[in-house]
PDB file of N, CA and C in Angstrom:
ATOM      1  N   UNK A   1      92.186  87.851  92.267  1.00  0.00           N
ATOM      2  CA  UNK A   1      93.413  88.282  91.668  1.00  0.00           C
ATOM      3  C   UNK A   1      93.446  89.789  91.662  1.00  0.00           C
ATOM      4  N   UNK A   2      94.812  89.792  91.741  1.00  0.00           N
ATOM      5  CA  UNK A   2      94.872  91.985  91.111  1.00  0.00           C
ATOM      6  C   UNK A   2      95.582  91.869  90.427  1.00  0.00           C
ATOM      7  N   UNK A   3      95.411  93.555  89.505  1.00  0.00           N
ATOM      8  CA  UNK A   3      96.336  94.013  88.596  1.00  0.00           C
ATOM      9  C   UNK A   3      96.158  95.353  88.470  1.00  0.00           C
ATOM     10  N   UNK A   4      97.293  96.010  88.315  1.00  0.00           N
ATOM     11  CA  UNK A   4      97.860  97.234  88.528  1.00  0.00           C
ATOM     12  C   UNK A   4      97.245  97.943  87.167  1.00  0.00           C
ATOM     13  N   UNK A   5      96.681  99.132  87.172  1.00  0.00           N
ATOM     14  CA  UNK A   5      96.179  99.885  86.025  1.00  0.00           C
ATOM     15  C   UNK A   5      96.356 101.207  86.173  1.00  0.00           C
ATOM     16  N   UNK A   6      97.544 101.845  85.589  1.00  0.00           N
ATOM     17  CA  UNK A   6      97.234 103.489  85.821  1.00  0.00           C
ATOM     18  C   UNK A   6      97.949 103.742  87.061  1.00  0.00           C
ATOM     19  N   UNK A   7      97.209 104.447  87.840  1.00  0.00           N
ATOM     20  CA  UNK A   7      97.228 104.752  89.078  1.00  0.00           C
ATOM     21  C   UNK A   7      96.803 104.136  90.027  1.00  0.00           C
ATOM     22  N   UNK A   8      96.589 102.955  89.824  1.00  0.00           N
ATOM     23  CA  UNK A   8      95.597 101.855  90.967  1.00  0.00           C
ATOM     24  C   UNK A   8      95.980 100.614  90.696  1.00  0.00           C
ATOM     25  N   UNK A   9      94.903  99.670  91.501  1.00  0.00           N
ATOM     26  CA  UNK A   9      95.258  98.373  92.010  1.00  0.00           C
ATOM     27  C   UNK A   9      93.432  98.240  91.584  1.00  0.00           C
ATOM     28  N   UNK A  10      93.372  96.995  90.782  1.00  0.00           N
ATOM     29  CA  UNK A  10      91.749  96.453  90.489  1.00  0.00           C
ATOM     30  C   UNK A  10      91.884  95.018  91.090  1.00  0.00           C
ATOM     31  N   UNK A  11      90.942  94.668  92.265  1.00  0.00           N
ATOM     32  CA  UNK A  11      90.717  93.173  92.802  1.00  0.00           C
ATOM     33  C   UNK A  11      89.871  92.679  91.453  1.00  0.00           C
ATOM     34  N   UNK A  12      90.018  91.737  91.334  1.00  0.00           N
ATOM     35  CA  UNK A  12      89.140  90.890  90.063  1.00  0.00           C
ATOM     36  C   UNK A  12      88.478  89.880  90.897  1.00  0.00           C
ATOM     37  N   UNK A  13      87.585  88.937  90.450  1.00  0.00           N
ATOM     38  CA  UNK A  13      87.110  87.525  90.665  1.00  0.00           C
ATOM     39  C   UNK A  13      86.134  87.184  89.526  1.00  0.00           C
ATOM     40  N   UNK A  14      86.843  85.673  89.299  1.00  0.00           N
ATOM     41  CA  UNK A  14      85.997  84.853  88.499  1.00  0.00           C
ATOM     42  C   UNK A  14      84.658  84.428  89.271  1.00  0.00           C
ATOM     43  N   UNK A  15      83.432  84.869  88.553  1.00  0.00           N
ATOM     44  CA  UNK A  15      82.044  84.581  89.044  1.00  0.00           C
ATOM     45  C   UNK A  15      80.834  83.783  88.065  1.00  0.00           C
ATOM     46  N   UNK A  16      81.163  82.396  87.804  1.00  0.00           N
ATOM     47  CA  UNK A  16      80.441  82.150  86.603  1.00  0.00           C
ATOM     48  C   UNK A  16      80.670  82.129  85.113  1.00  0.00           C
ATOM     49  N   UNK A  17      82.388  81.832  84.865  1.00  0.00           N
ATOM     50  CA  UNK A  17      83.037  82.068  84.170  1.00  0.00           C
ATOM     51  C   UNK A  17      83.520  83.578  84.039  1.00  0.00           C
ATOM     52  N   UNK A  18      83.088  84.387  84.537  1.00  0.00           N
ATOM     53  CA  UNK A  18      82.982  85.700  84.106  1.00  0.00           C
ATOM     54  C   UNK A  18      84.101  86.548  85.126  1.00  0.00           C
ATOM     55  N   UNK A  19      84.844  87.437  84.670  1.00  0.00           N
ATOM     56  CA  UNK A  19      85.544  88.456  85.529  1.00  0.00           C
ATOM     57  C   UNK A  19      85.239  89.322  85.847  1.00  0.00           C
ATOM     58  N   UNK A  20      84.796  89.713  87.230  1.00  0.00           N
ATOM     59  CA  UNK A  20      84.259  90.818  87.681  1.00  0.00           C
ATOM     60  C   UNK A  20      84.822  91.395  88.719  1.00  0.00           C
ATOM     61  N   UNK A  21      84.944  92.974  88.047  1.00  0.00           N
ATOM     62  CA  UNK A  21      85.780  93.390  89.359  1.00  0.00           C
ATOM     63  C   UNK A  21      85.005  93.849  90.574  1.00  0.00           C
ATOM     64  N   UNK A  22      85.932  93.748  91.787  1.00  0.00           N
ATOM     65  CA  UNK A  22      85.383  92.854  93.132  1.00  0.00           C
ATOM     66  C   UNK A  22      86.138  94.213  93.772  1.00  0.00           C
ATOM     67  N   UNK A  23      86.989  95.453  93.267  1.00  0.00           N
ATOM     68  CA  UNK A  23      87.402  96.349  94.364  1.00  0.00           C
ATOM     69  C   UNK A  23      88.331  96.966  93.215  1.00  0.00           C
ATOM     70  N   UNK A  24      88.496  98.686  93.814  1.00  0.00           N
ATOM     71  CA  UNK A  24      89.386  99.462  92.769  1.00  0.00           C
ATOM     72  C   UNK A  24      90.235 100.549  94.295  1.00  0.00           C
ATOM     73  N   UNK A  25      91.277 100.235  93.858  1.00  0.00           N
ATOM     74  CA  UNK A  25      92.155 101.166  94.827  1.00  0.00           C
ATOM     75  C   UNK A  25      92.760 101.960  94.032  1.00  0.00           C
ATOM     76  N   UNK A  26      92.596 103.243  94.270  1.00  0.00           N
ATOM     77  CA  UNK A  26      93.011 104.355  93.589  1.00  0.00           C
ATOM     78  C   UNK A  26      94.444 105.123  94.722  1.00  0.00           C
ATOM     79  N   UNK A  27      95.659 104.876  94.048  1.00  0.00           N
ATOM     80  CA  UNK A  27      96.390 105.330  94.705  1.00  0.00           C
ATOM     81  C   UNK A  27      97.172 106.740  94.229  1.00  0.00           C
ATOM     82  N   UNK A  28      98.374 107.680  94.804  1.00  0.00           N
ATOM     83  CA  UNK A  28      98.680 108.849  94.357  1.00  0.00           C
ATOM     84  C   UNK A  28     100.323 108.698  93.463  1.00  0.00           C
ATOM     85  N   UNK A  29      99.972 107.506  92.853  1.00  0.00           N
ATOM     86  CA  UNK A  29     101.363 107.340  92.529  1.00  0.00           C
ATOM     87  C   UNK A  29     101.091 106.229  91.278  1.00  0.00           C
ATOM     88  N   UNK A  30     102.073 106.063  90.410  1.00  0.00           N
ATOM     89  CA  UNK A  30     102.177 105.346  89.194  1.00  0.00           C
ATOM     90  C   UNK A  30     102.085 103.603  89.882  1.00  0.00           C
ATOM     91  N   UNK A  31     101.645 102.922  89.578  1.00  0.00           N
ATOM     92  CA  UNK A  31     101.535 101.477  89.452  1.00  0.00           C
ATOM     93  C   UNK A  31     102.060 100.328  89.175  1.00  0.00           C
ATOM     94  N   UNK A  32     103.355  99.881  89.030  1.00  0.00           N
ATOM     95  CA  UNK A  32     103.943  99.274  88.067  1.00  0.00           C
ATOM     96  C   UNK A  32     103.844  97.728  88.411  1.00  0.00           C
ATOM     97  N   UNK A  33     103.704  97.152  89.474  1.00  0.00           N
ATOM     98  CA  UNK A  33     104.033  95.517  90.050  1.00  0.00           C
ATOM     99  C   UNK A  33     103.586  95.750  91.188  1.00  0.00           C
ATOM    100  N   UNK A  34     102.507  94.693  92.102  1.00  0.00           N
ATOM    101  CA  UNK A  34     101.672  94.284  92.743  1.00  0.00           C
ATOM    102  C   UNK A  34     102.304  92.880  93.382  1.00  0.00           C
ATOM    103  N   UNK A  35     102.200  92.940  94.695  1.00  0.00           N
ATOM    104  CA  UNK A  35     102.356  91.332  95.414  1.00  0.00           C
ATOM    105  C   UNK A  35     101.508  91.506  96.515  1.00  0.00           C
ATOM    106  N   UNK A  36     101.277  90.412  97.155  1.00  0.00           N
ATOM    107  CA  UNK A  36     100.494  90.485  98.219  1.00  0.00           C
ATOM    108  C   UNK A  36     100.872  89.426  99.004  1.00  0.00           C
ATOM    109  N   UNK A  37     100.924  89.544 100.154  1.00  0.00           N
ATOM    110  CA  UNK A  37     101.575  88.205 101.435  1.00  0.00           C
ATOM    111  C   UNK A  37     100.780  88.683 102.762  1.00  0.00           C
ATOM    112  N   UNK A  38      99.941  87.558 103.011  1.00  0.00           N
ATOM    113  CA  UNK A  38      99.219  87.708 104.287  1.00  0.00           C
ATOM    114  C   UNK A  38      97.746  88.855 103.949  1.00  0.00           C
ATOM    115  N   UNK A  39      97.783  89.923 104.732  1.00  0.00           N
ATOM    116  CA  UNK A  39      96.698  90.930 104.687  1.00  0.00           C
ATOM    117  C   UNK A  39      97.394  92.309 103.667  1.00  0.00           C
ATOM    118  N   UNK A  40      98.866  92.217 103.770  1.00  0.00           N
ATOM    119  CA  UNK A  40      99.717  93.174 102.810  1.00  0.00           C
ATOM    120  C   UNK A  40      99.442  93.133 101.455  1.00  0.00           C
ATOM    121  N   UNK A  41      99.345  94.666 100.996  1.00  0.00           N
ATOM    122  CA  UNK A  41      99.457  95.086  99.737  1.00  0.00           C
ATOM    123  C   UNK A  41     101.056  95.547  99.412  1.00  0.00           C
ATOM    124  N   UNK A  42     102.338  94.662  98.004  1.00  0.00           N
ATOM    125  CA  UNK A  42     103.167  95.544  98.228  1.00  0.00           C
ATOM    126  C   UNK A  42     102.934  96.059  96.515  1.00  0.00           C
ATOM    127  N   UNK A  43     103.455  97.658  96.244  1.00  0.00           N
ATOM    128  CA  UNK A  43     103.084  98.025  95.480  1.00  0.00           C
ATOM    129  C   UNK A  43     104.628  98.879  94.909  1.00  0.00           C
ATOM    130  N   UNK A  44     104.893  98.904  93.342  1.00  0.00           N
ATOM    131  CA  UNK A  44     105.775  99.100  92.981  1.00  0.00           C
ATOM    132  C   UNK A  44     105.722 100.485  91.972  1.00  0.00           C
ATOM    133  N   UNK A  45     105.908 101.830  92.242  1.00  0.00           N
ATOM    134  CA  UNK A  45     106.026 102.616  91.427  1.00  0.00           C
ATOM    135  C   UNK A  45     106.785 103.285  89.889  1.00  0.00           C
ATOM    136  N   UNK A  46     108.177 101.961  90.344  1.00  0.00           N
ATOM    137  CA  UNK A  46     109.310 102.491  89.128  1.00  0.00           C
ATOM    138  C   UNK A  46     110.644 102.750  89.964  1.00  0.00           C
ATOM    139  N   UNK A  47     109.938 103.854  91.074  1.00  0.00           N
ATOM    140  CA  UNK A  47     111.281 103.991  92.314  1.00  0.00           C
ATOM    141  C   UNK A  47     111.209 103.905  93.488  1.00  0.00           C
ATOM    142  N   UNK A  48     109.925 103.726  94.132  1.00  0.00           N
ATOM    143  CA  UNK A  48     109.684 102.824  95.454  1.00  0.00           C
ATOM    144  C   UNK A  48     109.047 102.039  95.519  1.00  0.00           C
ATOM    145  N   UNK A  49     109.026 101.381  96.494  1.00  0.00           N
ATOM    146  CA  UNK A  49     108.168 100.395  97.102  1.00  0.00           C
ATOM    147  C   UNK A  49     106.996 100.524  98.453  1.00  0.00           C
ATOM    148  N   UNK A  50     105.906 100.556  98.119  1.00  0.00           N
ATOM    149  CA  UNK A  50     105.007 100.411  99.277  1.00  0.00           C
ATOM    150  C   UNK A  50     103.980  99.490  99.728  1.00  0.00           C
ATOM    151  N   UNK A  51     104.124  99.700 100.831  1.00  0.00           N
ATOM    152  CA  UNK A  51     103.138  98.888 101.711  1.00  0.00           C
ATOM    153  C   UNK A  51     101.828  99.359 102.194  1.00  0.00           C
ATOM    154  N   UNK A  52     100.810  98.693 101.799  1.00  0.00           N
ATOM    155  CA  UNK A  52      99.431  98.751 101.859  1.00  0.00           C
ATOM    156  C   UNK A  52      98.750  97.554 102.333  1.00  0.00           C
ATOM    157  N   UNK A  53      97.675  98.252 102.911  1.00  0.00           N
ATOM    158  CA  UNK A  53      96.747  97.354 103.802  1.00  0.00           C
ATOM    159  C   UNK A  53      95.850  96.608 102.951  1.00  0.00           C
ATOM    160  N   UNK A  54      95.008  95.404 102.703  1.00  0.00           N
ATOM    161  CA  UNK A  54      94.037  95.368 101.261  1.00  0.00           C
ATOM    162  C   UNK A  54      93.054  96.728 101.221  1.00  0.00           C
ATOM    163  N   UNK A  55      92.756  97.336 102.297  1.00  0.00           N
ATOM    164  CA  UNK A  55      91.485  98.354 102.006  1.00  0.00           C
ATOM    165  C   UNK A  55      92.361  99.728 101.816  1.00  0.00           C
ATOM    166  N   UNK A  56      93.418  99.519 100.993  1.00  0.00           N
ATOM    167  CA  UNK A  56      94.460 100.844 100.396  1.00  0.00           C
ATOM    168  C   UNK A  56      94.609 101.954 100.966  1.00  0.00           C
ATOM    169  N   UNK A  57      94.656 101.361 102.477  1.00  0.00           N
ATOM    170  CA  UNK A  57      95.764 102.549 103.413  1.00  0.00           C
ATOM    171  C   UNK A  57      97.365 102.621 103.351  1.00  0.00           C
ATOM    172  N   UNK A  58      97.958 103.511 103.561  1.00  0.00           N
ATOM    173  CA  UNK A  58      99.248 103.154 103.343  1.00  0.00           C
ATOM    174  C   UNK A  58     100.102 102.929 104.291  1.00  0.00           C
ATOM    175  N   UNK A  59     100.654 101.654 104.980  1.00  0.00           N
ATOM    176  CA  UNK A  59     101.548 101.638 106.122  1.00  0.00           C
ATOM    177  C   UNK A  59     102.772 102.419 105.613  1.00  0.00           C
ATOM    178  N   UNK A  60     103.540 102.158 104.836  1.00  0.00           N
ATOM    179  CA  UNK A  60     104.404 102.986 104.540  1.00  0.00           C
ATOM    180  C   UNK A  60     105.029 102.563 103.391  1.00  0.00           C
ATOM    181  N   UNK A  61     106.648 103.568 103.353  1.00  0.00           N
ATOM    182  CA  UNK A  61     107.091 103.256 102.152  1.00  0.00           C
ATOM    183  C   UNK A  61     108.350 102.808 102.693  1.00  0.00           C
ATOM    184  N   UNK A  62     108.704 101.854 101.987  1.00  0.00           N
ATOM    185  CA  UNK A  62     109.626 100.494 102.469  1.00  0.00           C
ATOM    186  C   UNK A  62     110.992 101.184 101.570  1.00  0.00           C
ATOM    187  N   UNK A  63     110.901 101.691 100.236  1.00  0.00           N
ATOM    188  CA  UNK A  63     112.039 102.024  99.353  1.00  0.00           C
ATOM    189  C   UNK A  63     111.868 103.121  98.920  1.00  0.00           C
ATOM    190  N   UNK A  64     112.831 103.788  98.246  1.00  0.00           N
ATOM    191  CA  UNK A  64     112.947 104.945  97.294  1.00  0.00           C
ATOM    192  C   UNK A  64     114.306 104.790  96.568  1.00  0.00           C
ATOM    193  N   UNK A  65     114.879 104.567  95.258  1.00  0.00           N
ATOM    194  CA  UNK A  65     115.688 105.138  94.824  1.00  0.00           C
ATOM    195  C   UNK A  65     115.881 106.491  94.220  1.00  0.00           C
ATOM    196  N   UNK A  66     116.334 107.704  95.115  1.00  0.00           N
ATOM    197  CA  UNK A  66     116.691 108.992  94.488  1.00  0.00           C
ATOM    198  C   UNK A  66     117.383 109.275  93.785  1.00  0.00           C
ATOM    199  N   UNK A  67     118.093 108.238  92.998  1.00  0.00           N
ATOM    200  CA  UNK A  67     119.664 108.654  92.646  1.00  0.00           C
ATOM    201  C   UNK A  67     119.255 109.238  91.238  1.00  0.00           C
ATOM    202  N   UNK A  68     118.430 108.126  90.788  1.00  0.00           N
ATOM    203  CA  UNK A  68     117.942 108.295  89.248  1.00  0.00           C
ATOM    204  C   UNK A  68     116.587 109.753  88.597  1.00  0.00           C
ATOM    205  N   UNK A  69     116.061 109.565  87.356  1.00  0.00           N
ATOM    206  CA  UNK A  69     114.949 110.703  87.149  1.00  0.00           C
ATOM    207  C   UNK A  69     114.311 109.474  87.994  1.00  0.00           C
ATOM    208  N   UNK A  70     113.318 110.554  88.064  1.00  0.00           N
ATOM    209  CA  UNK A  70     111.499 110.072  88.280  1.00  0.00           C
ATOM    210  C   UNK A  70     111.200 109.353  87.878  1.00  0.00           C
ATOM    211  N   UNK A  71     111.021 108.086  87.415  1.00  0.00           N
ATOM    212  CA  UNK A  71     110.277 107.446  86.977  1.00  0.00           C
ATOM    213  C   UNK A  71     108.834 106.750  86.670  1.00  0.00           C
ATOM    214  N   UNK A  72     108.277 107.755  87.857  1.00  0.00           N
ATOM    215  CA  UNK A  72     106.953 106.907  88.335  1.00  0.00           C
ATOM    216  C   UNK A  72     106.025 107.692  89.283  1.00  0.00           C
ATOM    217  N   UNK A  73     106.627 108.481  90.165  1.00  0.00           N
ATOM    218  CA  UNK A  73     105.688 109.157  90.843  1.00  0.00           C
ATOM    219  C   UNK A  73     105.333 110.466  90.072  1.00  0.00           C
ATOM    220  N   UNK A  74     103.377 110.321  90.852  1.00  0.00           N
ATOM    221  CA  UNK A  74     102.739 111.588  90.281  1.00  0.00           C
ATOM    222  C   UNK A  74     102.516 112.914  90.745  1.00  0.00           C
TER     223      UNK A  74
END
């Protein structure tokens, strides 16, 4: 499983009842909502949307709304 913390993305796995995290992606931008389909990371800042590889390269950025403040990027 993941979940978004901060500035990143934490892989988790249950190991023995126990949760242990299994990977930490540290990205340059606020965090807000996480999906994943296939080998894709998609990742939600507040005002875009990006696309990431699981080993948190960035293919690109799919959205931006400019219209509004900042909401999210750092």
């Amino acid at each position: 499983m993941a979940v978004t913390v901060s500035n990143g993305i934490h892989f988790l796995r249950v190991d023995g009842g126990k949760i242990k995290r299994k990977q930490v992606l540290k990205m340059n931008h606020v965090c807000y909502g996480i999906a994943h389909v296939d080998a894709e990371v998609f990742v939600t800042s507040g005002t875009a949307l990006y696309e990431y590889t699981m080993d948190g390269r960035l293919v690109k950025k799919l959205y931006e709304d400019s219209t509004g403040p900042d909401r999210g990027d750092i």
